[in-house]
Each structure stands twice: as structure tokens, then as C-alpha cells.
Protein backbone atom coordinates (compact mmCIF):
# COMPACT_ATOMS: atom_id res chain seq x y z
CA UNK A 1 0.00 0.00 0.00
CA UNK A 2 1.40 3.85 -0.61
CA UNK A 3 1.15 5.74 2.71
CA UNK A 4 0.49 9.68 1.80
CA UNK A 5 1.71 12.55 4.74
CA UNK A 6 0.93 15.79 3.57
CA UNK A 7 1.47 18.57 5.08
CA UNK A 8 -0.73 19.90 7.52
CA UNK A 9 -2.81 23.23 6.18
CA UNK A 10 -5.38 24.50 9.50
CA UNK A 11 -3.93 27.63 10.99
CA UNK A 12 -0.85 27.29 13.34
CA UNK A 13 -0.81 23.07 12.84
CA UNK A 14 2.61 22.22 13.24
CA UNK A 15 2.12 18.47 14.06
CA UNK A 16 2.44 15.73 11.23
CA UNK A 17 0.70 12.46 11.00
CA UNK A 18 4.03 10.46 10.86
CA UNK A 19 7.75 9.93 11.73
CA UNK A 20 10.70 8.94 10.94
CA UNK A 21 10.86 5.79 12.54
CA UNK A 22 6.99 4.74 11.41
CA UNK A 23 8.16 5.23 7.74
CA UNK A 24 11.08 3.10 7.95
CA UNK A 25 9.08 0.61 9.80
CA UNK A 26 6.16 0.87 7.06
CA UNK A 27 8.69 0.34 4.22
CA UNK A 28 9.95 -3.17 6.56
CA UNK A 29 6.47 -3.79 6.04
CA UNK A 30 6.98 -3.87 2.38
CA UNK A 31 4.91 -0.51 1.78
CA UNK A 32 5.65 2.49 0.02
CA UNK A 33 5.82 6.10 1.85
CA UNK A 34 4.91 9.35 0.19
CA UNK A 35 6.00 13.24 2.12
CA UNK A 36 5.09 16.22 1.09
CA UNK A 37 8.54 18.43 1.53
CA UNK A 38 8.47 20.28 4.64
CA UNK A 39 6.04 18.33 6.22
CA UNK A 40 7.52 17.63 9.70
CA UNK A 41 9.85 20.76 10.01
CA UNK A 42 6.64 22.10 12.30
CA UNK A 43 7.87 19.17 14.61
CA UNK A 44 11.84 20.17 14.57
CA UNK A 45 12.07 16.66 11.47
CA UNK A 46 13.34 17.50 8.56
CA UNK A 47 12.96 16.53 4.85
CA UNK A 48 16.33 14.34 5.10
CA UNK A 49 15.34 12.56 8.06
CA UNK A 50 12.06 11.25 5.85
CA UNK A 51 14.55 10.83 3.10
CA UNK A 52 16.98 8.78 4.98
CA UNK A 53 14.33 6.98 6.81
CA UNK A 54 13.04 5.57 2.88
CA UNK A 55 10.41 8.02 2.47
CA UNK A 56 9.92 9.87 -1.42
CA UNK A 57 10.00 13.55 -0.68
CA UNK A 58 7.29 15.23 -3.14
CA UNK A 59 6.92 18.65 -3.53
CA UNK A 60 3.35 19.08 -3.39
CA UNK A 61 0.18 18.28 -1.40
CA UNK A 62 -1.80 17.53 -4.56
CA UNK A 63 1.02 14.57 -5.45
CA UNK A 64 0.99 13.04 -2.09
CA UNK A 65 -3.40 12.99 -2.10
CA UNK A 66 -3.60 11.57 -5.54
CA UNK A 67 -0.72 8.63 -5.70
CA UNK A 68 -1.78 7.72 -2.27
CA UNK A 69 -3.91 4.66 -0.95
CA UNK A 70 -4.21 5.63 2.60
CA UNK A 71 -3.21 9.11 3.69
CA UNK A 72 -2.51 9.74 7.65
CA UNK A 73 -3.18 13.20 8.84
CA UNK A 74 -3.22 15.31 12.28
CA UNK A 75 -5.96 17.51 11.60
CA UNK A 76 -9.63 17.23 10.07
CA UNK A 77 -9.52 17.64 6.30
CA UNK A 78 -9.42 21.28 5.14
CA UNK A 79 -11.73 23.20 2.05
CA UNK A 80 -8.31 22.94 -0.10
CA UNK A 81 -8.42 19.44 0.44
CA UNK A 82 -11.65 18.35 -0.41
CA UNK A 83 -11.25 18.01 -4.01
CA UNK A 84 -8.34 15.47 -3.18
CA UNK A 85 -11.39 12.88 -2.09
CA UNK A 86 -12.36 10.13 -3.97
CA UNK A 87 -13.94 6.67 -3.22
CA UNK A 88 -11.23 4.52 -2.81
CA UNK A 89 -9.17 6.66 -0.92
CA UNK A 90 -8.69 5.61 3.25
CA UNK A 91 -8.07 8.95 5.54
CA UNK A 92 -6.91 8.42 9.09
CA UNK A 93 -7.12 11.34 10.74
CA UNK A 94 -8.55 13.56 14.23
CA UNK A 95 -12.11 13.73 12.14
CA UNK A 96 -16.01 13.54 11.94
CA UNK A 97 -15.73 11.48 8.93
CA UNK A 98 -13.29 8.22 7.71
CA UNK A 99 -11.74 7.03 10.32
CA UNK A 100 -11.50 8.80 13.11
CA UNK A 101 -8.88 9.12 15.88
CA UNK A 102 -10.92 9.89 18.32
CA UNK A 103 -13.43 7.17 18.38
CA UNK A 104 -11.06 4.02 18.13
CA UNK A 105 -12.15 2.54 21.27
CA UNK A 106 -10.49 -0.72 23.14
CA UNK A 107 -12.19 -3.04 24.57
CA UNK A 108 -11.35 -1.39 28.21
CA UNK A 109 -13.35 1.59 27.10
CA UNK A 110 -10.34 3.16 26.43
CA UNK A 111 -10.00 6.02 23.51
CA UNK A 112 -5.82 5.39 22.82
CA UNK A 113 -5.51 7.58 19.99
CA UNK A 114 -7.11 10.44 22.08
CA UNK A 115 -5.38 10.03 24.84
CA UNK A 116 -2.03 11.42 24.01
CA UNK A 117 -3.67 14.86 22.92
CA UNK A 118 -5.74 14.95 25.90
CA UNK A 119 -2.79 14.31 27.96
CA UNK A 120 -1.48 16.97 25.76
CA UNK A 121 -3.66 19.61 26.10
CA UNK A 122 -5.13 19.25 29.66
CA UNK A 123 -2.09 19.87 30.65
CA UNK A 124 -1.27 23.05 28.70
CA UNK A 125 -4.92 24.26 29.37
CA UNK A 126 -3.47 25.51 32.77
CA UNK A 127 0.24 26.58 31.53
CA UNK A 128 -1.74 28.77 28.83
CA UNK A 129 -4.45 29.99 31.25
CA UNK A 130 -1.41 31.23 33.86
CA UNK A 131 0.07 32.57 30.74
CA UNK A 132 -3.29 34.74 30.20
CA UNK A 133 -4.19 35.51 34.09
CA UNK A 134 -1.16 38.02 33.97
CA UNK A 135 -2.80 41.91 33.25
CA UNK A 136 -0.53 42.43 30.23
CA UNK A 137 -2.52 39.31 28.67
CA UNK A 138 -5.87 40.66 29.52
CA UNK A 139 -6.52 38.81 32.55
CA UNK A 140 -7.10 39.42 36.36
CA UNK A 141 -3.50 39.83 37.43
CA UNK A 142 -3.46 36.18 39.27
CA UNK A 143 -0.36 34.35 40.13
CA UNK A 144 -1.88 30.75 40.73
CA UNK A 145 0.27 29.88 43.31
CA UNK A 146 -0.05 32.79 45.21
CA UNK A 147 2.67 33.59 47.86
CA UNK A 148 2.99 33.37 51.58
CA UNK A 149 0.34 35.79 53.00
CA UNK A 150 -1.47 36.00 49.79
CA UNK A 151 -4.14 33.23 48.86
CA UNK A 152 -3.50 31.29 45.29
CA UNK A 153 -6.11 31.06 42.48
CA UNK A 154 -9.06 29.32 42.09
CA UNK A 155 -9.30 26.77 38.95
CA UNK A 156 -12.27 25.27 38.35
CA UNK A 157 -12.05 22.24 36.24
CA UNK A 158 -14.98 21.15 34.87
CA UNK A 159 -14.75 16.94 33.95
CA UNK A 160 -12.56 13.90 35.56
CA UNK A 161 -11.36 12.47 32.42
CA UNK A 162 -8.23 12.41 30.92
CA UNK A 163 -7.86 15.83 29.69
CA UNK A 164 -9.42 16.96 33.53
CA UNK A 165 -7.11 14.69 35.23
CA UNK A 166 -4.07 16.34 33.50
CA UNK A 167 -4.44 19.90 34.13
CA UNK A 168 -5.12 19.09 37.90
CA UNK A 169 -1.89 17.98 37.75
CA UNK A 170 -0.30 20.91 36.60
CA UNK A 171 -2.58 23.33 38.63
CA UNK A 172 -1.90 21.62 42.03
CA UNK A 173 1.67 21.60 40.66
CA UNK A 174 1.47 25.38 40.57
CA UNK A 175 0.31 25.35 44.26
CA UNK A 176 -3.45 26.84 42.88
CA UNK A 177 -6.46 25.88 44.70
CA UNK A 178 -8.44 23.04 42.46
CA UNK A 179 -11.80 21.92 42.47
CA UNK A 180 -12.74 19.21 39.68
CA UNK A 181 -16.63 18.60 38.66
CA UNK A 182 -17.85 15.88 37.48
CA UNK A 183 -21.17 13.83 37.22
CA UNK A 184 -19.71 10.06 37.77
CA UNK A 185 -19.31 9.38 41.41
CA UNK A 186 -16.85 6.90 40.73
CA UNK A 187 -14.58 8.79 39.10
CA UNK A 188 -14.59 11.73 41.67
CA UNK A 189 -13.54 8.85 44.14
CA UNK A 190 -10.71 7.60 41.64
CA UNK A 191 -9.50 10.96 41.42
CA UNK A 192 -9.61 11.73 45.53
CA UNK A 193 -7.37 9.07 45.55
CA UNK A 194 -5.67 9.63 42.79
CA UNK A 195 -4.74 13.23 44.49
CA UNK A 196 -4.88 12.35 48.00
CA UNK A 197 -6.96 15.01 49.22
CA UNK A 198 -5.04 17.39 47.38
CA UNK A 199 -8.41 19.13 44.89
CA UNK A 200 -11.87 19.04 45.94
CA UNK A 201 -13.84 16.80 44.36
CA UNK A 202 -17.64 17.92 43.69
CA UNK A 203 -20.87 16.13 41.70
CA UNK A 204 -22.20 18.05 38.71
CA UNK A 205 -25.08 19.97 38.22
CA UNK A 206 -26.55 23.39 37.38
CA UNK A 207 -26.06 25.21 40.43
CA UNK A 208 -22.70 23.28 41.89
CA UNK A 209 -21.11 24.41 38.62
CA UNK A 210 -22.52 28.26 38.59
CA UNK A 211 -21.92 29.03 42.38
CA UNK A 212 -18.37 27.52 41.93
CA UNK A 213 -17.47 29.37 38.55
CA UNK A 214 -18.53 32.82 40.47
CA UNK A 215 -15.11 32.73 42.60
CA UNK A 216 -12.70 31.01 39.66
CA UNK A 217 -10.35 32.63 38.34
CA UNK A 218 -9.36 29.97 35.69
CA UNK A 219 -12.24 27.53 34.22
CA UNK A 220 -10.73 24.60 32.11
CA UNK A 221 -13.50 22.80 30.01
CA UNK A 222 -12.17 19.50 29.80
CA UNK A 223 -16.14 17.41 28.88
CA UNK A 224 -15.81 14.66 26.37
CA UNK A 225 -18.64 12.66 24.33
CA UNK A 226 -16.71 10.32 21.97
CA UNK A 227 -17.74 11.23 18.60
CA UNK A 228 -20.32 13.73 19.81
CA UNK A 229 -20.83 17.04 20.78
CA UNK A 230 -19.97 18.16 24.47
CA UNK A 231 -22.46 18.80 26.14
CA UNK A 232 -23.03 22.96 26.75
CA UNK A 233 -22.70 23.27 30.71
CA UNK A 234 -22.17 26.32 31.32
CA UNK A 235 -24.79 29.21 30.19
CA UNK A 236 -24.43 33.03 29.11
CA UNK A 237 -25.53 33.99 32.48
CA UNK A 238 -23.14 32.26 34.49
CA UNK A 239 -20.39 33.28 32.68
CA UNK A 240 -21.83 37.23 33.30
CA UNK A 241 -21.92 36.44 37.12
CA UNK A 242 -18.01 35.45 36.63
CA UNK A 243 -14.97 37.44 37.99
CA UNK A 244 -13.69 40.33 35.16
CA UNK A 245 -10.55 39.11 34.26
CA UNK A 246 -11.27 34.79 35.06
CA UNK A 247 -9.83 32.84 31.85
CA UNK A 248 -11.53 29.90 30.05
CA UNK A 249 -9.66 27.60 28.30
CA UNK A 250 -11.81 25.35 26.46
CA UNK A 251 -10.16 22.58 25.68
CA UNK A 252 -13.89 20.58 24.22
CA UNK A 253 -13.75 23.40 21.65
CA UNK A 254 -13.01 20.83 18.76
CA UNK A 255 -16.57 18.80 19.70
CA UNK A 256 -18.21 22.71 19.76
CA UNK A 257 -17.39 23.60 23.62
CA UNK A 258 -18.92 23.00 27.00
CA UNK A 259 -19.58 26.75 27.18
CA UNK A 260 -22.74 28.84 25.31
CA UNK A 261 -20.28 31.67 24.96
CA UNK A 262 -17.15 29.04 23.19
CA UNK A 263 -16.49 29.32 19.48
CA UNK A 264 -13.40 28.24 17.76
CA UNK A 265 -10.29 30.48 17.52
CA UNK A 266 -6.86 29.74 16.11
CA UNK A 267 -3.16 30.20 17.08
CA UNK A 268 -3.00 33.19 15.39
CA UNK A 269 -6.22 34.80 16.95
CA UNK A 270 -6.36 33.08 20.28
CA UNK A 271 -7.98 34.41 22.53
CA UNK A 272 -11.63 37.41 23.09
CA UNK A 273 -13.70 38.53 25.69
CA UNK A 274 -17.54 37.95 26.61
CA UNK A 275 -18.62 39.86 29.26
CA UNK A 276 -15.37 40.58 30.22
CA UNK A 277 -13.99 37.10 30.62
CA UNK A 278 -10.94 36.05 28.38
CA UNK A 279 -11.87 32.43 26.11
CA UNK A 280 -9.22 30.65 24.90
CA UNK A 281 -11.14 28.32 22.52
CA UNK A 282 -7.73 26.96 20.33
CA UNK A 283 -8.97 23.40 18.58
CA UNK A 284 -5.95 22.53 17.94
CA UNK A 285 -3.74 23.26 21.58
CA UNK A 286 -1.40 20.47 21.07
CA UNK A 287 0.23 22.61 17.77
CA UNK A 288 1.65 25.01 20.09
CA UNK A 289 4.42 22.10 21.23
CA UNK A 290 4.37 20.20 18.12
CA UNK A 291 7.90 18.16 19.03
CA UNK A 292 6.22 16.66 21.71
CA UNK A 293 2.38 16.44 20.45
CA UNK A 294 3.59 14.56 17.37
CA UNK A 295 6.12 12.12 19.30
CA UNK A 296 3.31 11.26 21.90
CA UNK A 297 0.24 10.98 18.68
CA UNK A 298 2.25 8.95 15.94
CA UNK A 299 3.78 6.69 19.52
CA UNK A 300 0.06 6.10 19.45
CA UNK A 301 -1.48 6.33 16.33
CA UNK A 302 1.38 3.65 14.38
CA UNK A 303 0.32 0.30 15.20
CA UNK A 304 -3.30 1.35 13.84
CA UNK A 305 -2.02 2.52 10.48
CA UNK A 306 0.02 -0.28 10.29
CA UNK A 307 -2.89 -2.66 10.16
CA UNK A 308 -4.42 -0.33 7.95
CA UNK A 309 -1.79 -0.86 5.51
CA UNK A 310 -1.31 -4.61 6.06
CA UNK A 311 -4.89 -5.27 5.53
CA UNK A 312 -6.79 -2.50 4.29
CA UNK A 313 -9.83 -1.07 5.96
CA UNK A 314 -11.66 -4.23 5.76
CA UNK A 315 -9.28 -6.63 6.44
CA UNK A 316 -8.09 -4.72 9.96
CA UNK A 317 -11.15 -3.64 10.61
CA UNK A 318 -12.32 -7.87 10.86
CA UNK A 319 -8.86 -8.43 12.81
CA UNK A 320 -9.48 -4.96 15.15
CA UNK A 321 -12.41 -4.29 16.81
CA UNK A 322 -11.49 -1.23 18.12
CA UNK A 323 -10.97 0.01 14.55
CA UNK A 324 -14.12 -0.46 13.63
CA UNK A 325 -15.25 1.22 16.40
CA UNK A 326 -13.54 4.28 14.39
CA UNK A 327 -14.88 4.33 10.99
CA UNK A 328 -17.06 7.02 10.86
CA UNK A 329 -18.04 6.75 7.16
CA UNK A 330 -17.95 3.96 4.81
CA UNK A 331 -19.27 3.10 1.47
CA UNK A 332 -20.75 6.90 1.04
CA UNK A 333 -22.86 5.86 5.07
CA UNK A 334 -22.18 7.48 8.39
CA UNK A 335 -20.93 4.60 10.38
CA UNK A 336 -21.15 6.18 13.86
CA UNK A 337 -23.83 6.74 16.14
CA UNK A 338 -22.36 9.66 17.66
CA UNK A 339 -21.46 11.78 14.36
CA UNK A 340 -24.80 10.87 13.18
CA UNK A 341 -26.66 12.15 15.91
CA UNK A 342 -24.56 15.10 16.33
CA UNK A 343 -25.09 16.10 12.39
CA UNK A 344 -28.24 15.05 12.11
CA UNK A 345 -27.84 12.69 9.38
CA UNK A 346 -29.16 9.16 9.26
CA UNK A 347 -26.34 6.19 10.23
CA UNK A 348 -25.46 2.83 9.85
CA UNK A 349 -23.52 -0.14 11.40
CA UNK A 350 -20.69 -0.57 9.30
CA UNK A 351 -21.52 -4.45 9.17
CA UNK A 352 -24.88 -3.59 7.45
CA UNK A 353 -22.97 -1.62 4.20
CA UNK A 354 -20.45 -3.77 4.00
């Protein structure tokens, strides 16, 4: 099979969908690998490291999309790309369509292509939201640790997950004051543990969240569905009631954010102000430290595309459950429950189009 890595196009993406080492370990596999030039250099890897690696340096996107069988991809598909579709082409990507990162699911439950983002970005949610708490940025003038004789900041993270998990770590690492919400008892009990006593741990709902957000001075929205869109939690009105100054960093942007006053920004245009409150809405966070976002995805993402190009999407898709679990379109058919419901379209079992 020929492997296609283009070069990544949405504002600010400096990831790429492959290394080094996976193409030299694609080409043991007896497949072919295709780069557009300049591909990784967002990642500190350079053209000759592809080349020496066995990869065939092209010069432009359009080569890579059209001599390519399966191409492998950080981002969702951009407008320029869309003419590069056609039927038999297989895109694994971060998506809402093909197959999608983010809803290959083990049979643990576990998401391990998400993962390494949401490791990623939880815990730069609260190294960007310091970053944005200082007045020069815009925000209140907070220091989250505080000092002796002056109190630290309030975060307020709002789900237990993965991404949730993560930026606690980096808050209580900053000596702030942290309080996680979430709705699954269980998991606020995990995470007690988990922290020893160290964040206060507090069920969701309505008015736990809006009597909590009143005194924080940094809200990280860390909510995921799978395949869906997060849920909105947090309303116009409590985000009014909020301190001037107080920083959200929405980090559920990319599934449409877990706040009514979230819409997407970029790298380049970051951050603006509702009611006074700075959003940081970036759907693509991990960019901003592409060495180590593409190190920790493609550590991930490699043994998946490697059955991919063993067996093609039907033949590892019958040897891999959990890739099944992430085609989200197939045959010209939504695949997925979630994407369905969340774009109102019809869907369909994969097994039923095949």
C-alpha cells in the first residue's frame, strides 16, 4: 500500500501524521511512503530525516493525495483538500468522517488515539491559562500559586477524564487551589485518591457548577462525548456572574465547547472577551508544542495505520475491533452513532454496508 503525509494546512498546525521511525518501519512492512517536503519541520524533522528513513520527498500536497492509498493526517480535512477525495481513498485522521482518531475505542473503554492529545492539552490548558491571568494578557492579574500571605487562584475544572485529570496535575503543581466537577461518582472517588486530598472533588449539576465558577479565576472545560458534541454546561448567564478578568480555556472546543459563549479560535487569533472574561477556545492546543504532540500521537497512532496498511480497511477492521469502532463513514454511510446524531444525518452499522 502507498502511505500519503501531507502537510498539515489549518492555521498554526505544526504536528504531522508520521515519523521517521513509522516510515522506515512501514517500508519493513513492504509498503511504500509518500511526504510532502516540509512536512515535519513544524515538529523540529526534517525533509532528510524522511529521506533517509526511505520516504519519497514530493513537492506538493496535490502529489501526495492523488498517488496515495491511505493518507494519515493530524488535523480534520481542510476546504483545499476536499477536491483530493475520492472513493477509494482511506483517511486516518482527528475527524467527523473516515476514520477517526478519536473514536477508536479498546475493549477497556479506552480512547488510545485520544489520549495522548488529551494528555497533551489538559495539561497546557493551565500553563496557557497562567500565561493569560497576567494583566498584560488581559486577565485578572493572578499568580496561581499565590505567595505566603497572599491566597492562590481558584481553577475550576470542569470533567474527571483524561484531559481533567491532566491539568489538575499541573494546577496543584502550581500550588493553585483546584476543584474538579464531574457527574460520575466513581470517578470523583478515583481521582480523591488519585490526588490524596489534594483538589476538591464535587458532583455536577446546574447550580454546583454556577456558584463555583462565580469565585474562579481559571475555568478549564475538559467534557468529552466520543464522537459527539460536548455537552453545553455552562450558560451566558453564568459566565456574566463570573470574575472580570477569570480565563476559560476550552479545551472541548473541537466537539463545539462546553460553554454557550465558546467558538473556535486559532493560534494566530487566540484568545476574546464575553462579558469581560478572556476564552481561549484553540482546537488545535497540542500545535503550540508540536515536538512533543507529534512524538506522543504517531507513539500512538502507528500500530493502527500499520494494520491499515497490512490489511486494508476491511481486512483490519475484521482483525481490530477497536478500529471499527472508528470508521465514521464507509461506502458513502455514516458509520457512527455519535457523528450521526450530532449532524443530524441518518447512520449505519458498518456491518450492514459492508
Amino acid at each position: 500500500m502507498i502511505i500519503g503525509v501531507p502537510k498539515e494546512i489549518k492555521d498554526h498546525e505544526t504536528r504531522v501524521g508520521l515519523v521517521p521511525s513509522g516510515v522506515t518501519a512501514l517500508l519493513e512492512a513492504g509498503h511504500e511512503v509518500l511526504v510532502e517536503a516540509h512536512a515535519g519541520e513544524g515538529s523540529s524533522l526534517t525533509d532528510q530525516e524522511y529521506a533517509e528513513a526511505g520516504a519519497c520527498i514530493l513537492d506538493t500536497a496535490a502529489e501526495v493525495w492523488q498517488r496515495a492509498d491511505l493518507v494519515v493526517k493530524v488535523k480534520e480535512p481542510q476546504k483545499a483538500e476536499y477536491g483530493f477525495f475520492r472513493p477509494d481513498l482511506i483517511l486516518f485522521t482527528y475527524l467527523v468522517s473516515g476514520v477517526a482518531y478519536e473514536t477508536i475505542r479498546e475493549r477497556d473503554g479506552s480512547l488510545p488515539l485520544l489520549t495522548p492529545m488529551s494528555e497533551v492539552a489538559g495539561r497546557m490548558s493551565v500553563q496557557v491559562g497562567a500565561q493569560y491571568l497576567e494583566r498584560p494578557a488581559g486577565g485578572r492579574g493572578i499568580l496561581l500559586g499565590g505567595v505566603p500571605g497572599v491566597a492562590p487562584g481558584n481553577v475550576v475544572i470542569l470533567g474527571g477524564g483524561i484531559v481533567g485529570t491532566n491539568a489538575a496535575k499541573i494546577a496543584i503543581g502550581m500550588g493553585a487551589h483546584v476543584s474538579i466537577i464531574d457527574r460520575n461518582l466513581n470517578r470523583l472517588r478515583e481521582l480523591d485518591d488519585i490526588f490524596n486530598g489534594q483538589v476538591v472533588t464535587l458532583a455536577s449539576n446546574a447550580w454546583t457548577i454556577s456558584e463555583n465558577l462565580k469565585t474562579a479565576d481559571l475555568v478549564v472545560g475538559a467534557v468529552l462525548i466520543p464522537g459527539a458534541s460536548a455537552p453545553r454546561l455552562v450558560r451566558r448567564e453564568t459566565i456574566a456572574k463570573m470574575r472580570r478578568g477569570a480565563v476559560v480555556v476550552d479545551v472541548a472546543i473541537d466537539q463545539g465547547g462546553c460553554f454557550e459563549t465558546s467558538h473556535a479560535t486559532t493560534h494566530t487569533e487566540p484568545i476574546y472577551f464575553v462579558d469581560g472574561l478572556l476564552h481561549y477556545c484553540v482546537s488545535n492546543m497540542p500545535a503550540a508544542v508540536p515536538h512533543t504532540s507529534t512524538l506522543a500521537l504517531t507513539n500512538a497512532t502507528f500500530p493502527y495505520l500499520l494494520e491499515l496498511a497490512n490489511h486494508g480497511l476491511e481486512g483490519a477492521c475484521q482483525r481490530h475491533a477497536a478500529l471499527r469502532e472508528g470508521v465514521n463513514t464507509y461506502k458513502g454511510f455514516v458509520t457512527y452513532k455519535g457523528v450521526g446524531e450530532s449532524q443530524g444525518r441518518e447512520w449505519h452499522a458498518m456491518a450492514s454496508v459492508a
